[in-house]
Protein backbone atom coordinates (compact mmCIF):
# COMPACT_ATOMS: atom_id res chain seq x y z
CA UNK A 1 -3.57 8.43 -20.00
CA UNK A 2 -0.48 6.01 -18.31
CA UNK A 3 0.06 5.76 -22.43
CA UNK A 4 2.18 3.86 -24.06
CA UNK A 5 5.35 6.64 -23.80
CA UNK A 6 8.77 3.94 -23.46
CA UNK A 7 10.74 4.33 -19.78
CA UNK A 8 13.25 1.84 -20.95
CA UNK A 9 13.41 -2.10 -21.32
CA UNK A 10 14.88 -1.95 -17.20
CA UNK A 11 11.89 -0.16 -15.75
CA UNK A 12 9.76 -2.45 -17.73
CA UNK A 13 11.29 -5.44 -15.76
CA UNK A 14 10.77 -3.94 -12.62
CA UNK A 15 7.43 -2.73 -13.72
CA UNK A 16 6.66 -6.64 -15.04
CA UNK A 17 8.12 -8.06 -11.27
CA UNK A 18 5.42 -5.57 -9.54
CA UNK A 19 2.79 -7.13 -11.89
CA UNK A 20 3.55 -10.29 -10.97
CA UNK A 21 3.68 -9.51 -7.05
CA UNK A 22 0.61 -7.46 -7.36
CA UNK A 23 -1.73 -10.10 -9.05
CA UNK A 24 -0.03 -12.95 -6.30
CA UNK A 25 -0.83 -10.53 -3.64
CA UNK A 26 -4.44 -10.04 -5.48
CA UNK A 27 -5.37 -13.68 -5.87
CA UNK A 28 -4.72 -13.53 -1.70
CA UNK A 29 -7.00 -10.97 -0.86
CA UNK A 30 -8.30 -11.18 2.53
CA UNK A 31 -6.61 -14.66 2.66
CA UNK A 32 -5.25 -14.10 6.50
CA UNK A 33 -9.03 -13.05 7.78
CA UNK A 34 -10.55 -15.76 5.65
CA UNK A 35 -8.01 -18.05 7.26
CA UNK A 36 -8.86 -16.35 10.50
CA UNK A 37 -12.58 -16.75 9.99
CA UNK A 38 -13.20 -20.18 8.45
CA UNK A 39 -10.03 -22.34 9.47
CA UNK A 40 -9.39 -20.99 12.65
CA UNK A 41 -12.31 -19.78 13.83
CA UNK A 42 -11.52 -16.59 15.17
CA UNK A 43 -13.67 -13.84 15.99
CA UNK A 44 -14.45 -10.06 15.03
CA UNK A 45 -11.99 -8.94 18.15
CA UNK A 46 -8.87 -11.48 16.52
CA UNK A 47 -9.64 -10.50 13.19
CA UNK A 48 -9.12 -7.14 13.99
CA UNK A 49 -6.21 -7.85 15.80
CA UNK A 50 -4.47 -10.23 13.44
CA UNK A 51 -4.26 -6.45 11.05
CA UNK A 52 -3.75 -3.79 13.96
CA UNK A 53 -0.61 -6.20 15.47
CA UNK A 54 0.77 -7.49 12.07
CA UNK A 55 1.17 -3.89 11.08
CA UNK A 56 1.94 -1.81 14.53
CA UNK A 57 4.61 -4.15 15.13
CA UNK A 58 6.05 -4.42 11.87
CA UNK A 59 6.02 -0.65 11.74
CA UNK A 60 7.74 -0.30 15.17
CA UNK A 61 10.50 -2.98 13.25
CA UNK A 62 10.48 -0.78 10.57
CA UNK A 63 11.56 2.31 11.79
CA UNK A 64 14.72 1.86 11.57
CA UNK A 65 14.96 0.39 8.15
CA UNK A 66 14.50 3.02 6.14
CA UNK A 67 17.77 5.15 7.15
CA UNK A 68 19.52 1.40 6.33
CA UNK A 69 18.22 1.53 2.86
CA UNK A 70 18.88 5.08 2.45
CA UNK A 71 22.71 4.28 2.53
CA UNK A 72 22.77 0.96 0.77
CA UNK A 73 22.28 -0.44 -2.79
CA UNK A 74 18.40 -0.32 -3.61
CA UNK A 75 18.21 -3.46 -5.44
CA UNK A 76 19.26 -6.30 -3.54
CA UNK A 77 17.59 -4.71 -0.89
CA UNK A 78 14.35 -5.22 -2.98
CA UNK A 79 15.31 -8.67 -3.42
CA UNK A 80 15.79 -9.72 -0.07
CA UNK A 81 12.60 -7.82 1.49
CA UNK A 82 10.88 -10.29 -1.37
CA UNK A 83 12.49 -13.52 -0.29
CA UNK A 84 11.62 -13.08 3.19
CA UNK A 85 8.15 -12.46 2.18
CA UNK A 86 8.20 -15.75 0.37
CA UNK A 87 9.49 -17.89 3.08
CA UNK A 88 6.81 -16.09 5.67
CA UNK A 89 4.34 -16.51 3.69
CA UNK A 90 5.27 -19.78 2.82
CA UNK A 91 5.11 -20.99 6.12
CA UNK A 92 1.41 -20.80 6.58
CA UNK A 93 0.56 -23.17 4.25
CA UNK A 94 3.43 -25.57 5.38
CA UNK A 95 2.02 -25.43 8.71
CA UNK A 96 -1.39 -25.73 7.63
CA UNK A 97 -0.67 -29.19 6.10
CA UNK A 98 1.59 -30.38 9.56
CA UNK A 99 -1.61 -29.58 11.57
CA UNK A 100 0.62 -26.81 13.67
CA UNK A 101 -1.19 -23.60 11.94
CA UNK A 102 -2.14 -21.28 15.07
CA UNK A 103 -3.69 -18.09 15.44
CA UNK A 104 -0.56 -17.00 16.53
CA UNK A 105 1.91 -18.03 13.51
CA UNK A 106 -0.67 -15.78 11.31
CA UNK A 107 0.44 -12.64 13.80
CA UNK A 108 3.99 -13.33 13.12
CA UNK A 109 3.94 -13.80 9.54
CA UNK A 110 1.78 -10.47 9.09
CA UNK A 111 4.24 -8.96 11.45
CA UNK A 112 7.95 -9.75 9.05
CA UNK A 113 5.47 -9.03 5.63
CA UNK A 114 4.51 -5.60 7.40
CA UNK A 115 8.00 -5.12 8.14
CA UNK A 116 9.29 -6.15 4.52
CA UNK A 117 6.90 -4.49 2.46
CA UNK A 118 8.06 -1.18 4.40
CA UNK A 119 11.57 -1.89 3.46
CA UNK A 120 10.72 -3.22 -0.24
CA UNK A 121 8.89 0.13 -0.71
CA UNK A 122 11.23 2.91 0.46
CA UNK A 123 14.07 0.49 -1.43
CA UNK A 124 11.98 0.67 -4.58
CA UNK A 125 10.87 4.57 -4.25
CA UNK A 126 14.84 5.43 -4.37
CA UNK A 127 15.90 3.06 -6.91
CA UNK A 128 13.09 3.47 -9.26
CA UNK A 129 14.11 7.56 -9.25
CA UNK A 130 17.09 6.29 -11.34
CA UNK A 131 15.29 4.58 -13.93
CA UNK A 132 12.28 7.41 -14.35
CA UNK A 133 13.02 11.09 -15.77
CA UNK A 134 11.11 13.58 -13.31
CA UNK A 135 8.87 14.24 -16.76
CA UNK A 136 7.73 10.89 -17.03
CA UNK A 137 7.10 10.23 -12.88
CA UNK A 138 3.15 10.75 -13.78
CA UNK A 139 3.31 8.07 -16.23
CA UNK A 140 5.44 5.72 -14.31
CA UNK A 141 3.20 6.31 -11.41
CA UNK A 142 0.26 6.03 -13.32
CA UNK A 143 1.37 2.50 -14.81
CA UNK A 144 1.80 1.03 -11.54
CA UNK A 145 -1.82 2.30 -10.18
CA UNK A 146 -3.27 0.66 -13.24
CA UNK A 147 -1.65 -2.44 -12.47
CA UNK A 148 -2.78 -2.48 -9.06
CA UNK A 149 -6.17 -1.81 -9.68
CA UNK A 150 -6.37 -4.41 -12.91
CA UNK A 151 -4.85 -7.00 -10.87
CA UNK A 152 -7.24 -6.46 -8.15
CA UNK A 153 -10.24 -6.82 -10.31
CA UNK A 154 -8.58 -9.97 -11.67
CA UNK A 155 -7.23 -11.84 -8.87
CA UNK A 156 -9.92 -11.34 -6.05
CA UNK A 157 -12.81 -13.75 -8.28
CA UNK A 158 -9.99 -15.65 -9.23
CA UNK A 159 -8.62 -16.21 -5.48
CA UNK A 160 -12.17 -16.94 -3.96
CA UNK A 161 -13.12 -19.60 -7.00
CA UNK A 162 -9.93 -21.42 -5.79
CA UNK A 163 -10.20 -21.21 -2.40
CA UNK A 164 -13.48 -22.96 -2.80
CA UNK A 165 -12.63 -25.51 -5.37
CA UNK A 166 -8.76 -26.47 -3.50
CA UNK A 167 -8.85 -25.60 -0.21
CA UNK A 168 -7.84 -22.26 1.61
CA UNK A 169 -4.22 -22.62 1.07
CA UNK A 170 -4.69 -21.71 -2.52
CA UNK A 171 -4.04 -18.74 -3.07
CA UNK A 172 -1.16 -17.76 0.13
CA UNK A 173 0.93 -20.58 -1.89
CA UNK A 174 0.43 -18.72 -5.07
CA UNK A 175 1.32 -15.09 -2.98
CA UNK A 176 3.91 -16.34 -1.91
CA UNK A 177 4.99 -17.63 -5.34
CA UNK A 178 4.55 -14.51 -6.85
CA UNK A 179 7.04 -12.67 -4.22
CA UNK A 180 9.93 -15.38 -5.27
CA UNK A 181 9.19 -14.53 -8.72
CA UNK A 182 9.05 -10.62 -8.06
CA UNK A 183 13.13 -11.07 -6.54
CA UNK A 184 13.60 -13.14 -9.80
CA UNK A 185 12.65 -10.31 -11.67
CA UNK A 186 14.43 -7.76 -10.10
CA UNK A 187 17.74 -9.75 -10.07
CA UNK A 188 17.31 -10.00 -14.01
CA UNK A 189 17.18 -6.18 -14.60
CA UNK A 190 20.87 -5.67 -14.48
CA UNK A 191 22.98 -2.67 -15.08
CA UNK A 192 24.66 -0.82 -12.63
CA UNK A 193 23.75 0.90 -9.12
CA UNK A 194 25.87 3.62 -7.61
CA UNK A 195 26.95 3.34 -4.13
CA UNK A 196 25.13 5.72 -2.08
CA UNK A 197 26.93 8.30 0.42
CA UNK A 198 27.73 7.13 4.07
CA UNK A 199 27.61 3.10 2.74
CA UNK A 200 30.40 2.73 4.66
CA UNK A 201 29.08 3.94 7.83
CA UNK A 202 29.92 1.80 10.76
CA UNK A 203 25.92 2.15 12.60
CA UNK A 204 23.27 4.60 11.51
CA UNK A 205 23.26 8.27 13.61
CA UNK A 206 20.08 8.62 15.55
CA UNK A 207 18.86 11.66 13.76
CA UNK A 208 18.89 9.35 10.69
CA UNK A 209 15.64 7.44 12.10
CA UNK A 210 13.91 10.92 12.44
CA UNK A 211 14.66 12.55 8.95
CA UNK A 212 11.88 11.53 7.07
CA UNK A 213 9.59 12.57 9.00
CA UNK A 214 11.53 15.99 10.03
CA UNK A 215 11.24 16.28 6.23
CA UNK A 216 6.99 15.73 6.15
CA UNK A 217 6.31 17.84 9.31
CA UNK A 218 8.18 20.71 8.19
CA UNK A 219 6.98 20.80 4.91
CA UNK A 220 3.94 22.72 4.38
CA UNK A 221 1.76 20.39 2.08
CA UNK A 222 3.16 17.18 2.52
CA UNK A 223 2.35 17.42 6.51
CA UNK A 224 -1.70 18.05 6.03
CA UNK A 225 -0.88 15.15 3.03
CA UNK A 226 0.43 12.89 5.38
CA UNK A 227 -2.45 13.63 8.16
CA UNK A 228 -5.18 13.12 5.08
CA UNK A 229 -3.97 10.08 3.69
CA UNK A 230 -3.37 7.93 7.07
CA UNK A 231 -6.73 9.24 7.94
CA UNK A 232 -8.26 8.03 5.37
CA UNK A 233 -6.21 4.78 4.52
CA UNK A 234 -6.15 3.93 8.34
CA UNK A 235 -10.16 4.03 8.36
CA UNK A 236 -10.69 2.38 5.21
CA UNK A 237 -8.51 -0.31 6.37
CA UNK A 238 -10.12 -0.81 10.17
CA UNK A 239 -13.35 -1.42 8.20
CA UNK A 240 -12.05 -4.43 6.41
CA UNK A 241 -11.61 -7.18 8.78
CA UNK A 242 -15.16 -6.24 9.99
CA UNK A 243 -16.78 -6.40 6.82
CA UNK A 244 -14.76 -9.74 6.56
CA UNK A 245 -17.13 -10.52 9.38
CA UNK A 246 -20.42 -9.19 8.29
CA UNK A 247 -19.98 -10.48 4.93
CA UNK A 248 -18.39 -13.88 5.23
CA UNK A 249 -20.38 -14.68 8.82
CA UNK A 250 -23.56 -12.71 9.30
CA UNK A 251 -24.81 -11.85 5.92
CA UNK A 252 -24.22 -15.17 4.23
CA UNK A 253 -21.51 -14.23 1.25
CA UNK A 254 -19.70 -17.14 0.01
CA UNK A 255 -15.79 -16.34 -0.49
CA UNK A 256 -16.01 -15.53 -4.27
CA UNK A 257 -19.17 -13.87 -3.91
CA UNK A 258 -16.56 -11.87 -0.86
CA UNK A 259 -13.78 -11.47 -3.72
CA UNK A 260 -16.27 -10.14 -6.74
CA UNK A 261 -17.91 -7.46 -4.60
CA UNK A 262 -14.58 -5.85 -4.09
CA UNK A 263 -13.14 -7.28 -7.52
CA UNK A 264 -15.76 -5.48 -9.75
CA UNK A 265 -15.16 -1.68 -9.15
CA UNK A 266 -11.54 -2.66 -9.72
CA UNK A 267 -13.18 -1.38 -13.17
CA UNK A 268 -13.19 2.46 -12.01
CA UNK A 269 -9.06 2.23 -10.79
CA UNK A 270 -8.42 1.29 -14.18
CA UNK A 271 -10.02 4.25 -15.67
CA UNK A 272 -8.97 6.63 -12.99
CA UNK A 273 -5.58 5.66 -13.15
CA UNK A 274 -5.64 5.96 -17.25
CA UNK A 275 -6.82 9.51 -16.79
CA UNK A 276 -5.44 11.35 -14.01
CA UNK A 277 -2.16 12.60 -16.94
CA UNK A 278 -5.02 13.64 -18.86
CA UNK A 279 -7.01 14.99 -16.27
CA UNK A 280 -3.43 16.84 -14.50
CA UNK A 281 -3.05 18.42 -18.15
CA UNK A 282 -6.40 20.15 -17.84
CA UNK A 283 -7.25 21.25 -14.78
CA UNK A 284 -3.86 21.16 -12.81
CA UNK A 285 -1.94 18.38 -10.23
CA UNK A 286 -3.61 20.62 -7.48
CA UNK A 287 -7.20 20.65 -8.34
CA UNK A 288 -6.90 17.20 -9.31
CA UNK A 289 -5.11 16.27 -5.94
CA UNK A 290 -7.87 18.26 -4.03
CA UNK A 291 -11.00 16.99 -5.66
CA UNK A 292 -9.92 13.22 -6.29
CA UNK A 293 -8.83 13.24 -2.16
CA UNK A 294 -12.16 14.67 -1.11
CA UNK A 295 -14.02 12.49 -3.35
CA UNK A 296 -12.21 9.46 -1.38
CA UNK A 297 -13.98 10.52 1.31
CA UNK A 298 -17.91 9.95 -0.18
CA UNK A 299 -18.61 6.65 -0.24
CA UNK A 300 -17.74 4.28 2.33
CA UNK A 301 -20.60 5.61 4.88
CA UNK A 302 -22.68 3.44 2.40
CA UNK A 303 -21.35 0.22 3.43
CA UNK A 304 -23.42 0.29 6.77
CA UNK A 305 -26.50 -0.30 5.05
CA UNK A 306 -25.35 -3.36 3.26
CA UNK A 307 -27.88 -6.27 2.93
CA UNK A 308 -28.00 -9.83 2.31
CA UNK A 309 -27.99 -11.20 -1.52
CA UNK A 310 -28.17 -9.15 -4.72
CA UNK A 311 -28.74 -5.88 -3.34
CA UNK A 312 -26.05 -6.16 -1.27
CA UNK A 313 -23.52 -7.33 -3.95
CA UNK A 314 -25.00 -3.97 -6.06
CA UNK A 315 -24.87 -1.30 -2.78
CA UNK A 316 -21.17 -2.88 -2.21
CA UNK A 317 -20.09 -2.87 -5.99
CA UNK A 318 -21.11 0.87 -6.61
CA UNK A 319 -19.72 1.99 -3.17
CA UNK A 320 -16.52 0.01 -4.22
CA UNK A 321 -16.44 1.52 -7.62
CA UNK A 322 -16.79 5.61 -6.69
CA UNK A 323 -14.07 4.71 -4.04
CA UNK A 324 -11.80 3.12 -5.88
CA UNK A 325 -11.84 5.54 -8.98
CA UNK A 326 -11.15 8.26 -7.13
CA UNK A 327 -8.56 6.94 -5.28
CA UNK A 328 -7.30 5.87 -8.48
CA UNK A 329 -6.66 9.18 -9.67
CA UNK A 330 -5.08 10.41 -6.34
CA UNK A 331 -3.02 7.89 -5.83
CA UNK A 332 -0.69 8.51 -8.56
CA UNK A 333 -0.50 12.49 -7.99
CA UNK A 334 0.12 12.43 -4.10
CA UNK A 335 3.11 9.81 -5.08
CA UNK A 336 4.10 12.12 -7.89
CA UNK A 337 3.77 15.20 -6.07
CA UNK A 338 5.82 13.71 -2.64
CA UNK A 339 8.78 12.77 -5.02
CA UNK A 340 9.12 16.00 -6.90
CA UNK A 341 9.22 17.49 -2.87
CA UNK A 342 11.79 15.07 -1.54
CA UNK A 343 15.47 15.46 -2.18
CA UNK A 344 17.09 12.77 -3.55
CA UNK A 345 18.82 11.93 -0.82
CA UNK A 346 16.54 11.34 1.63
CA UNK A 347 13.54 9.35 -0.48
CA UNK A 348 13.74 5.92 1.22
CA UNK A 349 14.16 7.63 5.00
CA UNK A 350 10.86 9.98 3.52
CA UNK A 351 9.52 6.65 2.25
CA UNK A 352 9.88 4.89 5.12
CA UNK A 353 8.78 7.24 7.58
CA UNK A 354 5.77 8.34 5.42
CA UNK A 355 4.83 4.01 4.93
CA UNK A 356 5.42 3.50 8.99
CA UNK A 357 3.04 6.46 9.96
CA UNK A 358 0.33 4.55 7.63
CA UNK A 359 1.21 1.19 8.77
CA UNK A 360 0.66 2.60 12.79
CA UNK A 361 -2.03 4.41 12.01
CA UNK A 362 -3.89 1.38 10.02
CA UNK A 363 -3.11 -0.52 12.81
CA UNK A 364 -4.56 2.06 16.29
CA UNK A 365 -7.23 2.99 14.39
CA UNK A 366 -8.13 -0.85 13.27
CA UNK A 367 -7.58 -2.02 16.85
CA UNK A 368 -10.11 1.16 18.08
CA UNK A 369 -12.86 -0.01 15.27
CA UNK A 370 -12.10 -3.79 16.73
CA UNK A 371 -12.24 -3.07 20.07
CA UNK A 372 -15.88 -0.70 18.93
CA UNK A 373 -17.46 -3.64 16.91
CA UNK A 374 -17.13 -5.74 19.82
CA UNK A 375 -18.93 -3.29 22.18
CA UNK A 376 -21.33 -1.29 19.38
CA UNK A 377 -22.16 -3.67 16.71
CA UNK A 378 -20.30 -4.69 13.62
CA UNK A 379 -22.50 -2.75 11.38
CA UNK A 380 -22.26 0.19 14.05
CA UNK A 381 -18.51 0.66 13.75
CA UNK A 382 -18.77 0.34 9.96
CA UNK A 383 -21.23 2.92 9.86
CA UNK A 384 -19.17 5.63 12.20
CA UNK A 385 -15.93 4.86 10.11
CA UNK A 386 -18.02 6.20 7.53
CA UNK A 387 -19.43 9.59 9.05
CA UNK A 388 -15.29 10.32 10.36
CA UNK A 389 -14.26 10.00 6.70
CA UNK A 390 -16.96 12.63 5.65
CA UNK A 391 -14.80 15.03 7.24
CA UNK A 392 -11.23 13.51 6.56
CA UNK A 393 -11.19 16.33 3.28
CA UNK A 394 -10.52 19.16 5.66
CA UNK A 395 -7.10 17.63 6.69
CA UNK A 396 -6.10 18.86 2.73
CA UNK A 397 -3.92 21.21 1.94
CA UNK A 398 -5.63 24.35 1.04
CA UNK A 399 -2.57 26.65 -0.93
CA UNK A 400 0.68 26.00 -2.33
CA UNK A 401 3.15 28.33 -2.27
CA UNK A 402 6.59 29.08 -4.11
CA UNK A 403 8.37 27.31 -0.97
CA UNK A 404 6.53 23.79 -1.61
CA UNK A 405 6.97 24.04 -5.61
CA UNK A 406 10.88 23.16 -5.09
CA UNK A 407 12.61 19.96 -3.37
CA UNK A 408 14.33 21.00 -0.21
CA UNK A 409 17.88 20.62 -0.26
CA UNK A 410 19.48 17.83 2.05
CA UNK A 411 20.69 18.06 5.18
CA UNK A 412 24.22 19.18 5.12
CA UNK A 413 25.27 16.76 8.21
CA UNK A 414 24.28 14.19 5.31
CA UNK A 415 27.83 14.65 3.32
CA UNK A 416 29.30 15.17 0.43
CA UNK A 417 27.37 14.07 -2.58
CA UNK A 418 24.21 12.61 -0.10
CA UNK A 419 21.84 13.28 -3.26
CA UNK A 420 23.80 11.90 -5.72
CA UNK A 421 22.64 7.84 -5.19
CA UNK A 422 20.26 6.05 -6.96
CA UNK A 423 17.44 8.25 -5.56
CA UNK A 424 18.67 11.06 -7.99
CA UNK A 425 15.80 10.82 -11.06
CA UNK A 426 12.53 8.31 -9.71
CA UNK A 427 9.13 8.53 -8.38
CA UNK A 428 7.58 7.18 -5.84
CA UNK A 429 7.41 4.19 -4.15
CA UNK A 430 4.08 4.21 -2.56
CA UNK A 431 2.34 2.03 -5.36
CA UNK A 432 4.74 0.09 -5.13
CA UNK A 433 4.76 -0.25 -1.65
CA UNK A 434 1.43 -2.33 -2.16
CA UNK A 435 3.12 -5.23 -3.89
């Protein structure tokens, strides 16, 4: 179980500022598609879009953002990826109520988030290694899944009864809310953060853009790890905008009726996430990591056969719920796993690299399932997302050896005391890149 084991009254803080940004990000679910869809009246091709150009772009931004974090304090780097959130997100609704809300101020808002939440989460991965002993990264991990997932149950029903009672501006005002809050937070934890090696470096080298990802290819699990997980994130994600359409438009679903389908399972992350220590402890971190990650891959051909009404809510619910407990479980252990096999210092370059492959690959294959929709059929494209994932579990790793069961060292060219920052005890920061 996460358990109640203490990590210390500053992780808590930064634990309590992701709570806050995950259940304001939460009670926004699907708010730019729903904006999209009923305000704007956009279409399955711009729906598709407004994800695939938001995130390509904010990944092509974000490339070089995670060798600037590397060398740089962690926290107010958190803080300022979370007040530019605020003040993009912000702007929708202040737009909205001018009259001036276009299709294309939604692109450039999901563009700077995208861009942010890449720099907030290889920030938080390094910093967060300074508060967490490498015993407890399970836990730690493993607190911040639950989160996630409880907050999604929570704030989805929550989200869609507001949107429908006060307009839908609701619920980006309270997302954006929750990300001034979140650099409140962080501010108040306190204490003191070592200055990383090469702060003082007058521009970044160009092999710093490439380490992170010199780091994943060459490594012998976290490569196929890296090729499994966009796969399957990037097609889970290309189906959402069009089940945005075949829910909200087609099929009938009112918006909270939209938010409890995918607010129910939230049920199974909370159990997942509660038992993957306990399940680690039994049968191993690798036959939990294998099973749980070709599990992921079971459920979402189900989705094509979705119908109008109650049987649709059901099909959609228990779908929902096997997916999301088994991601659940390998959430935490991938994050877990890619910590203990990154040096300290190179997490946030790792991070980044690892959060702009997903990002890019969310947003070619969303554009290809857009672009598929428009020609095959909404349902069509739902339903082949579906039959790729079926094979997505042969992209796992199939051994480990003694070479992937130690961190490997940092490049020398880094200097003198390179893994020595704050990146020196934490875990992950892919949970946390979700806030």
């Amino acid at each position: 179980m996460a358990g109640g084991r203490a990590l210390g009254h500053r992780f808590g803080r930064l634990w309590a500022a992701y709570a806050v940004s995950s259940y304001g990000t939460s009670l926004a679910f699907g708010a730019f598609p729903l904006i999209a869809v009923l305000v704007l009246h956009s279409g399955p091709a711009q729906v598709a879009a407004l994800a695939a150009v938001g995130r390509a772009v904010g990944a092509v931004i974000a490339v070089p953002l995670g060798p600037w974090v590397e060398f740089r304090r962690k926290r107010p780097v958190m803080v300022t990826a979370d007040l530019v959130r605020f003040a993009a997100t912000m702007s929708v609704p202040a737009a909205f109520a001018f009259g001036w809300l276009t299709f294309t101020q939604l692109l450039v808002v999901s563009v700077v988030v995208a861009a942010a939440n890449i720099a907030f989460g290889a920030a938080c991965g390094a910093y967060l290694k300074t508060l967490v002993p490498r015993e407890d990264l399970l836990v730690a991990n493993s607190r911040f899944e639950s989160t996630t997932w409880a907050s999604t149950m929570i704030g989805p029903p929550l989200g869609g009864a507001a949107i429908g009672a006060f307009g839908p501006m609701t619920t980006v005002v309270a997302d954006a809310i929750s990300y001034l809050l979140s650099a409140l937070g962080i501010r108040a934890i306190g204490g003191t953060e070592p200055l990383p090696a090469r702060a003082d470096a007058p521009r970044l080298r160009a092999r710093d853009l490439l380490e992170g990802w010199r780091h994943i290819l060459a490594h012998p699990v976290l490569r196929p790890l890296l090729l499994n997980s966009i796969t399957v994130n990037g097609l889970i994600m290309a189906t959402q905008p069009l089940l945005a359409v075949l829910l909200l438009g087609r099929l009938g679903f009112t918006p909270w009726q939209y938010g409890l389908v995918f607010a129910a399972p939230c049920i199974g992350g909370l159990v997942g996430s509660r038992l993957t220590q306990r399940l680690v402890t039994r049968f191993g971190r690798r036959t939990v990591l294998l099973t749980s990650g070709a599990l992921r891959a079971c459920w979402s051909v189900g989705l094509a056969f979705v119908q109008p009404g109650t049987p649709g809510i059901a099909l959609i619910i228990v779908v929902q719920l096997g997916l999301v407990t088994s991601c659940a479980v390998f959430n935490p252990v991938l994050a877990t796993y890619r910590l203990d096999h990154t040096d300290p210092g190179r997490v946030a370059r790792t991070l980044s690299a690892w959060s702009v492959s997903s990002s890019a690959a969310i947003a070619a294959l969303t554009a290809v399932w857009g672009v598929l929709a428009a020609v095959a059929g909404t349902r069509t494209a739902i339903a082949a997302a579906g039959v790729v994932l079926l094979a997505s579990p042969l992209l796992l790793p199939r051994r480990e050896t003694a070479q992937q069961d130690a961190p490997v060292p940092a490049d020398a060219e880094d200097g003198p005391g390179a893994g020595d920052g704050p990146g020196a005890e934490d875990k992950d920061g892919d949970v946390i890149d979700r806030a």
